[in-house]
C-alpha atoms as a PDB file:
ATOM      1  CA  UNK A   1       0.000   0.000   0.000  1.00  0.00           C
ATOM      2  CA  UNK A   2       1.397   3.139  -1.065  1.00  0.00           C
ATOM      3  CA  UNK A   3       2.333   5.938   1.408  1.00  0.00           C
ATOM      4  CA  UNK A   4      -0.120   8.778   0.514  1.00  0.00           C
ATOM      5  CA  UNK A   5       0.077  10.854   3.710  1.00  0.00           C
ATOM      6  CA  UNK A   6       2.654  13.178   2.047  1.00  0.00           C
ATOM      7  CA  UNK A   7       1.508  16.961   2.245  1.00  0.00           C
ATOM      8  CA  UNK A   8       2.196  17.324  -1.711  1.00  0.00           C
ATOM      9  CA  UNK A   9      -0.767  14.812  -2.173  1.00  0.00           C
ATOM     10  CA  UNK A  10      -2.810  16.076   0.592  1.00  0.00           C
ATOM     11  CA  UNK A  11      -2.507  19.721  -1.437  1.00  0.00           C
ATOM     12  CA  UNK A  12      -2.827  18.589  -4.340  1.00  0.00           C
ATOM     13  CA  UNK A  13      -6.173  16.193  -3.009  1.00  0.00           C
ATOM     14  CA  UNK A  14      -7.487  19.971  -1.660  1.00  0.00           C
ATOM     15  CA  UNK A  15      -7.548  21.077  -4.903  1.00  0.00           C
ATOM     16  CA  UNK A  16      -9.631  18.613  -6.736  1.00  0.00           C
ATOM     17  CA  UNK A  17     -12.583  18.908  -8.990  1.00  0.00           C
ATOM     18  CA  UNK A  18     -16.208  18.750  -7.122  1.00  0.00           C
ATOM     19  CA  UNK A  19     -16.817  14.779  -6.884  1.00  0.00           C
ATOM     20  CA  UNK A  20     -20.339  13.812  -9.000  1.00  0.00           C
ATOM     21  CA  UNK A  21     -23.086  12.939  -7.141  1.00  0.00           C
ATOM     22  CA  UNK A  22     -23.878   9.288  -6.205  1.00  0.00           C
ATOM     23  CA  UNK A  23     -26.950   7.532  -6.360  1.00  0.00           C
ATOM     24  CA  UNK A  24     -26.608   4.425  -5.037  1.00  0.00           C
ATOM     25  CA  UNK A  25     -29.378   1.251  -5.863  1.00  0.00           C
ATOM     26  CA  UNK A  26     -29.213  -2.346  -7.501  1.00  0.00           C
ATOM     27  CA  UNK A  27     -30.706  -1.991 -10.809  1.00  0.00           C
ATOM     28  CA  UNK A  28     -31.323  -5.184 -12.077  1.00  0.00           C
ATOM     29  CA  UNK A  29     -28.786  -7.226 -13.238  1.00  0.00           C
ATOM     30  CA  UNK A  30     -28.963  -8.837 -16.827  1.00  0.00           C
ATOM     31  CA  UNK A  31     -27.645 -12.326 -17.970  1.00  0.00           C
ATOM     32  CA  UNK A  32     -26.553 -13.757 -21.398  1.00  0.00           C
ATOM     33  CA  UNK A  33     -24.610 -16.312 -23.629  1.00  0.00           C
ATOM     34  CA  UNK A  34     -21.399 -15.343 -24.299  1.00  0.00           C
ATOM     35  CA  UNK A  35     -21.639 -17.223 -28.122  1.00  0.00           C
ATOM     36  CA  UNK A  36     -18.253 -19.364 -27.935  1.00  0.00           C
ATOM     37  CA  UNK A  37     -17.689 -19.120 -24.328  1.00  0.00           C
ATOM     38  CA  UNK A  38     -17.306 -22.786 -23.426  1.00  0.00           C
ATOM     39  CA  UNK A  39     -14.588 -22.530 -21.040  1.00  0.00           C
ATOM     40  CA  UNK A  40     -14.657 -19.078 -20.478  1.00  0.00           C
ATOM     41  CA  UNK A  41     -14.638 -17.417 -16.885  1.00  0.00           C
ATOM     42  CA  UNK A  42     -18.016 -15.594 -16.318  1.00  0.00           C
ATOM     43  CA  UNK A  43     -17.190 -11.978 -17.360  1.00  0.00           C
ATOM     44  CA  UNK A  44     -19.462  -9.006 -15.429  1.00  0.00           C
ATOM     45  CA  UNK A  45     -19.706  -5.574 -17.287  1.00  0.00           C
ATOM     46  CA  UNK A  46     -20.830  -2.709 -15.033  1.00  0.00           C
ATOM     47  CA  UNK A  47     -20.540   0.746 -17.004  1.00  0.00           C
ATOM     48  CA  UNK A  48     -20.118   3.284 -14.224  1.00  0.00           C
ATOM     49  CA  UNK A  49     -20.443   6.528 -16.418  1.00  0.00           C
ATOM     50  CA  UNK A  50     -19.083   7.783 -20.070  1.00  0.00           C
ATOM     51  CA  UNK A  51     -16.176   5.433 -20.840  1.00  0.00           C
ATOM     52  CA  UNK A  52     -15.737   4.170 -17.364  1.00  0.00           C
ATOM     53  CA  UNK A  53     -16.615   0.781 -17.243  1.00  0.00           C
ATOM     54  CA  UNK A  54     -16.074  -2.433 -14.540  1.00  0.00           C
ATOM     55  CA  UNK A  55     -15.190  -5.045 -16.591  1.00  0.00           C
ATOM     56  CA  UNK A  56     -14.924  -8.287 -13.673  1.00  0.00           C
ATOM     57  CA  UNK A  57     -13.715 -11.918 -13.727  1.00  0.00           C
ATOM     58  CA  UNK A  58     -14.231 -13.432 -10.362  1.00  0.00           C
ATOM     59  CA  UNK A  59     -12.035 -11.910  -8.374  1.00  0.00           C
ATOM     60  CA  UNK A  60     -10.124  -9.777 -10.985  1.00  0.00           C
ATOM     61  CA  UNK A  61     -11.612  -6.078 -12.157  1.00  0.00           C
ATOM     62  CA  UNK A  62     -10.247  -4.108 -14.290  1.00  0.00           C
ATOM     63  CA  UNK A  63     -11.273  -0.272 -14.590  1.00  0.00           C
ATOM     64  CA  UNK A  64     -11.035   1.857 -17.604  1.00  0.00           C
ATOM     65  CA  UNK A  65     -10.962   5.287 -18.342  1.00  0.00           C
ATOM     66  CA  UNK A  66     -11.633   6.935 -14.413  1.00  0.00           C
ATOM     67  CA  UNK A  67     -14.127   9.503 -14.468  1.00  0.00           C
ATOM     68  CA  UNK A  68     -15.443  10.497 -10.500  1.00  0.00           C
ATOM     69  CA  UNK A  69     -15.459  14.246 -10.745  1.00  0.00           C
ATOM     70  CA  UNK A  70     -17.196  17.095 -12.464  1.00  0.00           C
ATOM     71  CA  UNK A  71     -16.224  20.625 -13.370  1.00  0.00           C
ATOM     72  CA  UNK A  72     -17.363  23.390 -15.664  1.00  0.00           C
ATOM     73  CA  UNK A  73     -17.808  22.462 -19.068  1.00  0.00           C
ATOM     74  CA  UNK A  74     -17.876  18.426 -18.111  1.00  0.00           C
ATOM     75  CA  UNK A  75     -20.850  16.914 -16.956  1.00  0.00           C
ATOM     76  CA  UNK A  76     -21.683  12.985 -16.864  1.00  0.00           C
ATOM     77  CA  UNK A  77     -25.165  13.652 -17.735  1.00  0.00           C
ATOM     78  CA  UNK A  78     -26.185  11.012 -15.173  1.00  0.00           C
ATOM     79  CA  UNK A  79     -25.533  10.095 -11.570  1.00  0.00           C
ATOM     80  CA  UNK A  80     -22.565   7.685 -10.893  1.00  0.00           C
ATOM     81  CA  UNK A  81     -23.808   4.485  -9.133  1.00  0.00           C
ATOM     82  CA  UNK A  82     -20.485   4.417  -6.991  1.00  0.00           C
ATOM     83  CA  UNK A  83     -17.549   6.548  -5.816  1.00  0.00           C
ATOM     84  CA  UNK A  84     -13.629   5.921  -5.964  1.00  0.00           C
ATOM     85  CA  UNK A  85     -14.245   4.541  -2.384  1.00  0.00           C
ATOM     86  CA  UNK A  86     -17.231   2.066  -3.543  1.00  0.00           C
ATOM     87  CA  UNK A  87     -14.393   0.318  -6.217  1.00  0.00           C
ATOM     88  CA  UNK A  88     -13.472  -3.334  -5.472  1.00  0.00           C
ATOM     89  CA  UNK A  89     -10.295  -4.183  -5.086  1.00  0.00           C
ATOM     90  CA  UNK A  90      -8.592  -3.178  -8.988  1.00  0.00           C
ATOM     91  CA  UNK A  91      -5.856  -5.519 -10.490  1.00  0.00           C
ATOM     92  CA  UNK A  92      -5.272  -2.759 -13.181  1.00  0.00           C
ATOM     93  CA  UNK A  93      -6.711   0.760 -14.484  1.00  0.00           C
ATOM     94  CA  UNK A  94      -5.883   1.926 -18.024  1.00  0.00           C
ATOM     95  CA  UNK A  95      -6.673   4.827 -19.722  1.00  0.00           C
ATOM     96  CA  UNK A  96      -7.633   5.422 -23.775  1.00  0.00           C
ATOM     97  CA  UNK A  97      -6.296   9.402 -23.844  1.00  0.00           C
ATOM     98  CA  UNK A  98      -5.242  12.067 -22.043  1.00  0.00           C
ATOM     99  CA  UNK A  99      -8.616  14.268 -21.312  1.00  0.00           C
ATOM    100  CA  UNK A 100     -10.206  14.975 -17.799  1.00  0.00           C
ATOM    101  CA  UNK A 101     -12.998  12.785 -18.719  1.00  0.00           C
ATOM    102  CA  UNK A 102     -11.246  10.190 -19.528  1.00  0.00           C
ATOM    103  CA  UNK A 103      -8.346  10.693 -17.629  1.00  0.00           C
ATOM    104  CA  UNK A 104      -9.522  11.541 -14.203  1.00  0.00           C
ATOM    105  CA  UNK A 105      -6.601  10.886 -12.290  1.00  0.00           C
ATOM    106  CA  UNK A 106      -6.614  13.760  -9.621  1.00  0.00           C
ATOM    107  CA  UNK A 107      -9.961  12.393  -7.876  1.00  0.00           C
ATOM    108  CA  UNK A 108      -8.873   8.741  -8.609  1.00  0.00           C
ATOM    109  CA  UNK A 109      -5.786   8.970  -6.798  1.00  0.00           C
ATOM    110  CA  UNK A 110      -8.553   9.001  -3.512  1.00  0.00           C
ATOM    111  CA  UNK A 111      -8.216   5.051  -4.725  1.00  0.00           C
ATOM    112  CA  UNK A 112      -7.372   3.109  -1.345  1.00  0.00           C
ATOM    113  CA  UNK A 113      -4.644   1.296  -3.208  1.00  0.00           C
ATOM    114  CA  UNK A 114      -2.267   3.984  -5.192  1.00  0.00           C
ATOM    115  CA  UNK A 115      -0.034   0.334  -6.083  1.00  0.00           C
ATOM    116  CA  UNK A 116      -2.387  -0.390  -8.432  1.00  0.00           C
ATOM    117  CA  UNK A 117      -1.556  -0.745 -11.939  1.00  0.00           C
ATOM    118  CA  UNK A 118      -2.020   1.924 -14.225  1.00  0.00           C
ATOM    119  CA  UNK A 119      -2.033   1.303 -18.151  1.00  0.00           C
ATOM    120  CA  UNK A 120      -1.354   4.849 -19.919  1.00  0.00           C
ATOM    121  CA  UNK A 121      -0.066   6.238 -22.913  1.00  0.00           C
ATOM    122  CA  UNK A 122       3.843   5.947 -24.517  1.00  0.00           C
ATOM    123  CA  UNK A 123       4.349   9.547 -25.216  1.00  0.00           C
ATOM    124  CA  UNK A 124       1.717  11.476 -23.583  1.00  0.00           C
ATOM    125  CA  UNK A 125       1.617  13.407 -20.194  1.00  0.00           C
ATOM    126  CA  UNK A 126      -0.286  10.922 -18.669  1.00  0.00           C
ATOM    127  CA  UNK A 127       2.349   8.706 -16.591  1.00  0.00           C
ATOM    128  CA  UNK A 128       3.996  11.940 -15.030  1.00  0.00           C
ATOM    129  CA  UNK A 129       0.455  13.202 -14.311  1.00  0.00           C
ATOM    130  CA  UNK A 130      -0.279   9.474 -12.192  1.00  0.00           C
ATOM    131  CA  UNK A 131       2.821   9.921 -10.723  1.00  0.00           C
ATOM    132  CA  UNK A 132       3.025  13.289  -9.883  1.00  0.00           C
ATOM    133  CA  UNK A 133      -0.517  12.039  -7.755  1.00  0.00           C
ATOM    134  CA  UNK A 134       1.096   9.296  -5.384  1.00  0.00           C
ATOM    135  CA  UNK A 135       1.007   6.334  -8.177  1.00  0.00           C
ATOM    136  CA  UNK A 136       3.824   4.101  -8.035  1.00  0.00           C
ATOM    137  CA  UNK A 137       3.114   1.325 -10.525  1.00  0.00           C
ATOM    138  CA  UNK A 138       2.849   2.883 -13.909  1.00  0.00           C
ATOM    139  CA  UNK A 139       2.996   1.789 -17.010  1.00  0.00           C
ATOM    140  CA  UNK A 140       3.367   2.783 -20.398  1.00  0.00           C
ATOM    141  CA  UNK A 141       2.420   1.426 -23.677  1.00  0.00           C
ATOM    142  CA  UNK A 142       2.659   2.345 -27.294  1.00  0.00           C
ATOM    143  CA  UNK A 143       0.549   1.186 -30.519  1.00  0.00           C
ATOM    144  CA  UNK A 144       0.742  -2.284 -31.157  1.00  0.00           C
ATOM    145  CA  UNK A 145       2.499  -3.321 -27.817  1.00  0.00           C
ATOM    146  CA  UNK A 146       0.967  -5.404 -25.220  1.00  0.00           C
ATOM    147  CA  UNK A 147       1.564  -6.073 -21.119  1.00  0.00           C
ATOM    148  CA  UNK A 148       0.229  -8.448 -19.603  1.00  0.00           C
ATOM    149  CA  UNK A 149      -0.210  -8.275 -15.665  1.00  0.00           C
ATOM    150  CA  UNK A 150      -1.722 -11.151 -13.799  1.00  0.00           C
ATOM    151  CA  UNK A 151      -3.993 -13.187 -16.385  1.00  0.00           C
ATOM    152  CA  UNK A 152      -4.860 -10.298 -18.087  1.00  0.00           C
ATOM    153  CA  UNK A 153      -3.382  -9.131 -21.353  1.00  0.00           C
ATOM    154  CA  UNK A 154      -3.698  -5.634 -22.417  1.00  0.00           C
ATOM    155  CA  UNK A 155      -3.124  -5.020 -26.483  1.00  0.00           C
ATOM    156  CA  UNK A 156      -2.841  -0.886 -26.616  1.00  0.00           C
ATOM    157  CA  UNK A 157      -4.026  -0.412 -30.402  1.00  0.00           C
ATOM    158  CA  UNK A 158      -3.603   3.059 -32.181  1.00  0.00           C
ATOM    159  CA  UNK A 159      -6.128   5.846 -32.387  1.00  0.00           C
ATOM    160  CA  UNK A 160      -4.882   8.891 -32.882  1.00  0.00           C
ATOM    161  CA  UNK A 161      -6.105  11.705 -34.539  1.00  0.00           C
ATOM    162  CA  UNK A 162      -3.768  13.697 -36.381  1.00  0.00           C
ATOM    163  CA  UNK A 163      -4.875  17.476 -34.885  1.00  0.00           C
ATOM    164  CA  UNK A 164      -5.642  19.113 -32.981  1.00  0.00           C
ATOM    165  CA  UNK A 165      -2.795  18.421 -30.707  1.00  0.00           C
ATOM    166  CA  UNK A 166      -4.784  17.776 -27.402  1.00  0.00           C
ATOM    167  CA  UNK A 167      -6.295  14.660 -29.400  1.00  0.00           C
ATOM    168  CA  UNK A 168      -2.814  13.566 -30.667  1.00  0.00           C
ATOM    169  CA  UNK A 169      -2.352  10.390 -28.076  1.00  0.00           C
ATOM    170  CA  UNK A 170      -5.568   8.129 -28.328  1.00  0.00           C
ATOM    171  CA  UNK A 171      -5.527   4.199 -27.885  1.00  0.00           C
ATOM    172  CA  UNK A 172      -7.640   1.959 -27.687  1.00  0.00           C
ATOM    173  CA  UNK A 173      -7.401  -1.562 -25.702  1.00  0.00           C
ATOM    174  CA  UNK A 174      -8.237  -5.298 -26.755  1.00  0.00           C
ATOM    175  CA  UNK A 175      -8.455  -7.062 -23.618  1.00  0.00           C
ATOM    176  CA  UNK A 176      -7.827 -10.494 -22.838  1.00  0.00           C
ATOM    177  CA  UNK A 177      -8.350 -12.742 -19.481  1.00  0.00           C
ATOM    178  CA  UNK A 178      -9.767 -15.748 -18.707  1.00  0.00           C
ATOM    179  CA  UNK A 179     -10.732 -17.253 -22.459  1.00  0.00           C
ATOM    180  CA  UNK A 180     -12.580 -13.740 -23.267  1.00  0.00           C
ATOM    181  CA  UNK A 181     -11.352 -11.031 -25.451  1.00  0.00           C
ATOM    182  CA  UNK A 182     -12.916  -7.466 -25.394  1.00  0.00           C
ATOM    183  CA  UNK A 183     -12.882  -4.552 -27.600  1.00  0.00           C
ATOM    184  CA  UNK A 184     -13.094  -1.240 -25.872  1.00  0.00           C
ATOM    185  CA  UNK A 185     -13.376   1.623 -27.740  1.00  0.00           C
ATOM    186  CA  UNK A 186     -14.162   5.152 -26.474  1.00  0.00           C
ATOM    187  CA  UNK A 187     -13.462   7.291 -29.535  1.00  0.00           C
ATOM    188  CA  UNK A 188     -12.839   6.204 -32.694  1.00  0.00           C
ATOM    189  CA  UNK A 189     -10.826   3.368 -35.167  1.00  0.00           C
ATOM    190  CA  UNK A 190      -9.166   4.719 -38.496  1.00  0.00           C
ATOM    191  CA  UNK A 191      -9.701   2.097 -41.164  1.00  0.00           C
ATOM    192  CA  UNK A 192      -6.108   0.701 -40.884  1.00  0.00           C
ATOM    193  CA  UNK A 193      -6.030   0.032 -36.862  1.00  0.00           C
ATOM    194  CA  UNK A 194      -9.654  -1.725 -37.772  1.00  0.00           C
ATOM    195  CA  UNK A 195      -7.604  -4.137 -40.637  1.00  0.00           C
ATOM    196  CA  UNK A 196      -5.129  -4.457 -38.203  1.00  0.00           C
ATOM    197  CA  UNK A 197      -7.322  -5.585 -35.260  1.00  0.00           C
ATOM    198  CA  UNK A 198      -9.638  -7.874 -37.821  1.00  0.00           C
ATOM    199  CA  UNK A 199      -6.349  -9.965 -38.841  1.00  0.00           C
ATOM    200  CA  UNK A 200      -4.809  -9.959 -35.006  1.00  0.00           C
ATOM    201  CA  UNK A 201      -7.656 -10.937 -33.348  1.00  0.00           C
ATOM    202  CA  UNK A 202      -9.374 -14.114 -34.474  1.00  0.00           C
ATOM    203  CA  UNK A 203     -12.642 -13.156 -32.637  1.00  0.00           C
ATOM    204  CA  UNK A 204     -14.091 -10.372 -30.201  1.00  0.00           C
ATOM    205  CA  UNK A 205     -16.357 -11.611 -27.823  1.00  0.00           C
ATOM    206  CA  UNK A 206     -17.767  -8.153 -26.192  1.00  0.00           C
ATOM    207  CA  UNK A 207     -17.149  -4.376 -27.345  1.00  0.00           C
ATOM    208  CA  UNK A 208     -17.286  -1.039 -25.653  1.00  0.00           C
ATOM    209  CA  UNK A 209     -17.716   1.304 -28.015  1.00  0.00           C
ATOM    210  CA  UNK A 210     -18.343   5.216 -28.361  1.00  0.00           C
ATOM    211  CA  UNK A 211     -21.267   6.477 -29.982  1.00  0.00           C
ATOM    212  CA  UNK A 212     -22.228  10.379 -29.382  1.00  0.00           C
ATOM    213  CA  UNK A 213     -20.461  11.481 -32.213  1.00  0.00           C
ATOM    214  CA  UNK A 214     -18.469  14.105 -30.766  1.00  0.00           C
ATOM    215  CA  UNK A 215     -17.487  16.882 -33.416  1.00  0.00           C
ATOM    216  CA  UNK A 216     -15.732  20.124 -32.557  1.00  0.00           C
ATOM    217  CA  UNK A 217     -16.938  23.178 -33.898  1.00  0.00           C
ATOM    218  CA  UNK A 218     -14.262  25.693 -34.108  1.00  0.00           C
ATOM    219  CA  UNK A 219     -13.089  23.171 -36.405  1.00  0.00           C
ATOM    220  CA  UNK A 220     -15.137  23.032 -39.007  1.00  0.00           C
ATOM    221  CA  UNK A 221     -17.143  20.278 -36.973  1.00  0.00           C
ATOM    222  CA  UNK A 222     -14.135  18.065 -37.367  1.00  0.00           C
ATOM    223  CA  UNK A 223     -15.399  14.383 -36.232  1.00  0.00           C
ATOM    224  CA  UNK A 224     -13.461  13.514 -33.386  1.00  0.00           C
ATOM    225  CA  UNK A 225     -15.475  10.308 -32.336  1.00  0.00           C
ATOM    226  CA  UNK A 226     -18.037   7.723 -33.466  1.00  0.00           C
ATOM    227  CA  UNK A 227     -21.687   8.464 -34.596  1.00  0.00           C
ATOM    228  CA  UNK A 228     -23.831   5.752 -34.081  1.00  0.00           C
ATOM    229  CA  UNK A 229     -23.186   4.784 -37.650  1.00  0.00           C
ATOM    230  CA  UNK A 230     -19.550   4.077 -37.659  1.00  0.00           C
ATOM    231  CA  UNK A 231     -20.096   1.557 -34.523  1.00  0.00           C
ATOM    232  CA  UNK A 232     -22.402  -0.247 -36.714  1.00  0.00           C
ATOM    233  CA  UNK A 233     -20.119  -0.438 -39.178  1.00  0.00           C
ATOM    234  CA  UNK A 234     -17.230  -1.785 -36.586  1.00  0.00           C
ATOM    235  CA  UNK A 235     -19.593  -4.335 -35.115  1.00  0.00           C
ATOM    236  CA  UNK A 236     -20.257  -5.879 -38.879  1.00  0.00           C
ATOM    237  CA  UNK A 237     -16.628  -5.376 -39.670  1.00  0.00           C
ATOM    238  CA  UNK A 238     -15.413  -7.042 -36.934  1.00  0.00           C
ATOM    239  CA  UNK A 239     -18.586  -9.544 -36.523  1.00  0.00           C
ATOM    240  CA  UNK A 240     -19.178  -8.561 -32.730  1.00  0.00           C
ATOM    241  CA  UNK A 241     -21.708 -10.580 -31.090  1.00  0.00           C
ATOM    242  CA  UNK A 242     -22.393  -8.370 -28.313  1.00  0.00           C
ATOM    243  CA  UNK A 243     -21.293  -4.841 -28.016  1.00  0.00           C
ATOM    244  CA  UNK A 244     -22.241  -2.363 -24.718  1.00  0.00           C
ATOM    245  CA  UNK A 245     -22.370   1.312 -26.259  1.00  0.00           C
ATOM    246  CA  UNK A 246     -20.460   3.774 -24.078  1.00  0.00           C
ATOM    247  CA  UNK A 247     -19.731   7.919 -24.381  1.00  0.00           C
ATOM    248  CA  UNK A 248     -23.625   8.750 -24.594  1.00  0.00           C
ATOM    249  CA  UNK A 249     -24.735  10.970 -22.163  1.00  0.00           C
ATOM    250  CA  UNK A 250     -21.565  13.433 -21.123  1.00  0.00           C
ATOM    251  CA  UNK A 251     -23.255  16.908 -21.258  1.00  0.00           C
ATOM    252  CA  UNK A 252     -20.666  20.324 -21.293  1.00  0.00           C
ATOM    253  CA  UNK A 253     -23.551  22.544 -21.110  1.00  0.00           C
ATOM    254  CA  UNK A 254     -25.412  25.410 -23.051  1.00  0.00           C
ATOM    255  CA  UNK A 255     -22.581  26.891 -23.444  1.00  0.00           C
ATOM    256  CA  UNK A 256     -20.198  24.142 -24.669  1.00  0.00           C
ATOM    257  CA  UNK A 257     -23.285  22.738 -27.026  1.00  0.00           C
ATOM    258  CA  UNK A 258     -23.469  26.256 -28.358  1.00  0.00           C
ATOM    259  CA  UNK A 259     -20.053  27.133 -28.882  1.00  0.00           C
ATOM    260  CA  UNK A 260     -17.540  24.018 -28.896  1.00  0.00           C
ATOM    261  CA  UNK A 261     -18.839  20.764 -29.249  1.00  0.00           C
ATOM    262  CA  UNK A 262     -21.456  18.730 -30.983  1.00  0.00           C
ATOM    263  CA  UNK A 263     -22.517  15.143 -29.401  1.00  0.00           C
ATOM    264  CA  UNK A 264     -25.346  13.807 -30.386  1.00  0.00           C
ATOM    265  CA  UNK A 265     -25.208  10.080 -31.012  1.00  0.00           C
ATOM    266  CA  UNK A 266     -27.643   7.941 -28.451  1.00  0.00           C
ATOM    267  CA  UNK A 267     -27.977   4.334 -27.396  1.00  0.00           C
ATOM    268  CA  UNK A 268     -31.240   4.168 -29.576  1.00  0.00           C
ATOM    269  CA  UNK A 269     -29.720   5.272 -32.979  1.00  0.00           C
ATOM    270  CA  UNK A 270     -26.638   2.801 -32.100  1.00  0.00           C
ATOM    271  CA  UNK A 271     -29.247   0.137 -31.974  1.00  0.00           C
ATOM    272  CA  UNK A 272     -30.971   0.897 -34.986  1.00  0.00           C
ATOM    273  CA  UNK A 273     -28.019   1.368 -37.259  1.00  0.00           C
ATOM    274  CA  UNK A 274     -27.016  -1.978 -36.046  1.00  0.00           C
ATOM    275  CA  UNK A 275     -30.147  -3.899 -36.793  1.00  0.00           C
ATOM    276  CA  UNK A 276     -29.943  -2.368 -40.373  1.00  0.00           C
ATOM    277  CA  UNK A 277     -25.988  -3.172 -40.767  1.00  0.00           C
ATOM    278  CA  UNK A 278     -24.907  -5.809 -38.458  1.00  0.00           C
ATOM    279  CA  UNK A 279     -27.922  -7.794 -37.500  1.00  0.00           C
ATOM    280  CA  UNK A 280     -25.603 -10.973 -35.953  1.00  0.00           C
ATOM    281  CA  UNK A 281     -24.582  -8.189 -32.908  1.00  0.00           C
ATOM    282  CA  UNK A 282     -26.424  -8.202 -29.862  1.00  0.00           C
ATOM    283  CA  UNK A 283     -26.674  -4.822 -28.290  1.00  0.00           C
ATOM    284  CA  UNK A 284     -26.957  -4.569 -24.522  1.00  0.00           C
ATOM    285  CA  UNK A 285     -27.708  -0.626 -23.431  1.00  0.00           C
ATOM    286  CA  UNK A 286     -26.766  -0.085 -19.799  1.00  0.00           C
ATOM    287  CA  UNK A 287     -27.710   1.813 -16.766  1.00  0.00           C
ATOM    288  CA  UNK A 288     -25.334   2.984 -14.434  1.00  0.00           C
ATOM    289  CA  UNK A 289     -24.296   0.363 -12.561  1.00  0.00           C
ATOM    290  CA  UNK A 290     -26.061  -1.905 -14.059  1.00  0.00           C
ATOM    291  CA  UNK A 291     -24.357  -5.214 -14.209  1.00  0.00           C
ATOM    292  CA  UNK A 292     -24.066  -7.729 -17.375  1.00  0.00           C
ATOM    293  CA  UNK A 293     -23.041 -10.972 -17.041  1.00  0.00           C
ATOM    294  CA  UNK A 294     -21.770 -12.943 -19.961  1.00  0.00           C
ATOM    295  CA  UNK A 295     -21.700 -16.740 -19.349  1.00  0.00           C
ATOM    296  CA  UNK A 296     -20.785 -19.867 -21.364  1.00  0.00           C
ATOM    297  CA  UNK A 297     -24.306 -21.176 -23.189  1.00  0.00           C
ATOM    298  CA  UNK A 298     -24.098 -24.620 -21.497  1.00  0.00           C
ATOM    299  CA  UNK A 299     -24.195 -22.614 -18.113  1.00  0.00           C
ATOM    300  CA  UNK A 300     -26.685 -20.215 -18.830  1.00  0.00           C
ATOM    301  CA  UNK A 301     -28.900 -23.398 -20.245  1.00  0.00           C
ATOM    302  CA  UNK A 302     -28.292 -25.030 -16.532  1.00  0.00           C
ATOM    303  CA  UNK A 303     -29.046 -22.076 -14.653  1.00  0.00           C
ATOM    304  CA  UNK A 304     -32.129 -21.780 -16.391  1.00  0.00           C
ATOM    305  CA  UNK A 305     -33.133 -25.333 -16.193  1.00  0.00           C
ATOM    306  CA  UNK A 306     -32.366 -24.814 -12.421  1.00  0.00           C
ATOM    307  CA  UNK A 307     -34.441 -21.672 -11.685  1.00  0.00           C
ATOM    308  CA  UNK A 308     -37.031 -23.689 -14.180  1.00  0.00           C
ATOM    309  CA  UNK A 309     -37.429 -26.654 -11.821  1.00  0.00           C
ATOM    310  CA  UNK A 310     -36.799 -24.843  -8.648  1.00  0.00           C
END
C-alpha cells in the first residue's frame, strides 16, 4: 500500500474537482450467452459513467478510463452508481487518452490502493500526471504493444487523430483474461487500426464502443469520435456478437453545445443502425451500474433449467 500521507498529495487532493453525485441502488442485473464461451470465466460488465466501465472476472476487475469528478464544461449527464471509495479491489486501471474525462486521475488517486496498476499512454503526459498524484506502478504502452499483468493481457491499439494536438495520443485496448477477449473503444478506429485488429484478433467476444459522435466546432465540426453509424459499421466489420455502447450521455452545457462541441449520437440510434448493418450483434444498453453478465451457453442453459425446476 502506497504511502499517501505526504503533504504534496494532501494539497494537491485539496484542490480537486467537485466529486459527482452518487446515487446508489441495484438496478437489475442482466444475464446472457457469451456465443463461444465454453470454457470461459463468467465476465461481469458494469458501465459506471461515459467510458468508465467495470469489466470483472471473479475476483479480478479491471477499470477503464476513471471519471469520479465534475467541473465546468464536463458533466456525466447522469448520476454515478459508486464513488472511488465504492471500487473493489482493482488488479489494473488503463486509460484510452489524455482528457479529464477520460483521464480523471486527480480524484482517482482518492483510490485506497495507489499500487495499483495503471495502463497509460507511450508519449503522452499521462504517466507523469499518475505519478506526480502518489502512483507508483505505472505503465506505459505504445501502438501495437501489449503487457500483460496477472492473467490479463492488455493489447494498446492506435487511435490517434492527427490534430488538434490535445487529441494527438488516443488508444484503444483489446483485452484479454480468462478465455474472453474485449474490444473497448471510447473514440474512434481509423480504417487501418480496424484491418489491423480484424487480422490480429481471431474473434471479439464483447465491445465497448463510443457512440455520441463528438465533433468540434471551431473546427469546421471536425469528427473527433463515433456516430452511431460508424459503430455499426465496426460491429459488422469485426462480426461482434455483443457490443455495450459507451460515451452517450456526457453533457458540457449550453454553453459548450453552443459554442464548442457537438454530441449527439444515443444508445437508440446505435441500436438501430445496427439492426440495419450488423444484425448478428447483440446490443446490450446499460444503466449505471447496471451489471451484465456474460456466461458460457451450457451454463446459462443449466441455470435456467435450475431456476425452471426450482
Amino acid at each position: 500500500m502506497a504511502d499517501i500521507s505526504n503533504s504534496d498529495h494532501s494539497a494537491h487532493r485539496a484542490n480537486q474537482p467537485a466529486l459527482a453525485p452518487v446515487i446508489k441502488g441495484t438496478p437489475l442485473p442482466l444475464t446472457i450467452a457469451l456465443p463461444g464461451g465454453a470454457g470461459a470465466l463468467d465476465l461481469t460488465v458494469t458501465r459506471i459513467t461515459h467510458a468508465c466501465v467495470l469489466l470483472r472476472w471473479g475476483d479480478c476487475a479491471v477499470l477503464t478510463d476513471p471519471w469520479f469528478s465534475q467541473k465546468a464544461l464536463y458533466h456525466h449527464g447522469e448520476s454515478l452508481p459508486l464513488g472511488v471509495d465504492d471500487l473493489p479491489t482493482l488488479s489494473a486501471v488503463i486509460s484510452s487518452m489524455n482528457h479529464y474525462d477520460h483521464f480523471d486521475v486527480a480524484t482517482f488517486s482518492n483510490y485506497r490502493d495507489l499500487s495499483v496498476p495503471l495502463v497509460t499512454i507511450k508519449g503522452s503526459r499521462q504517466a507523469a500526471m499518475a505519478k506526480g498524484v502518489g502512483f507508483i506502478n505505472v505503465h506505459e504502452l505504445v501502438g501495437w504493444s501489449s503487457l500483460t499483468i496477472g492473467n490479463v493481457t492488455f493489447h494498446a491499439i492506435p487511435a490517434n487523430h492527427f490534430a488538434p494536438n490535445t487529441f494527438r495520443y488516443e488508444q484503444a485496448y483489446v483485452i484479454q483474461a480468462f478465455g474472453s477477449t474485449v474490444l473497448f473503444c471510447a473514440h474512434c478506429l481509423k480504417e487501418h487500426a480496424l484491418a489491423q485488429v480484424k487480422s490480429r484478433f481471431s474473434k471479439i467476444d464483447l465491445a465497448l464502443l463510443g457512440i455520441n459522435g463528438l465533433r468540434i466546432k471551431p473546427l469546421m465540426g471536425r469528427q473527433m469520435s463515433m456516430d452511431p453509424a460508424d459503430a455499426a459499421r465496426l460491429c459488422a466489420e469485426l462480426q461482434i456478437p455483443i457490443c455495450v455502447p459507451i460515451h452517450y450521455a456526457f453533457n458540457g452545457g449550453w454553453l459548450s453545445s453552443t459554442f464548442l462541441l457537438s454530441h449527439k449520437g444515443t444508445p437508440e440510434q446505435f441500436s438501430e443502425a445496427v439492426r440495419r448493418v450488423s444484425p448478428g450483434t447483440s446490443v446490450v444498453t446499460l444503466s449505471p451500474g447496471q451489471p451484465l453478465r456474460l456466461v458460457s451457453p451450457t451454463k446459462l442453459s443449466a441455470e435456467v433449467d435450475l431456476a425452471l425446476h426450482a
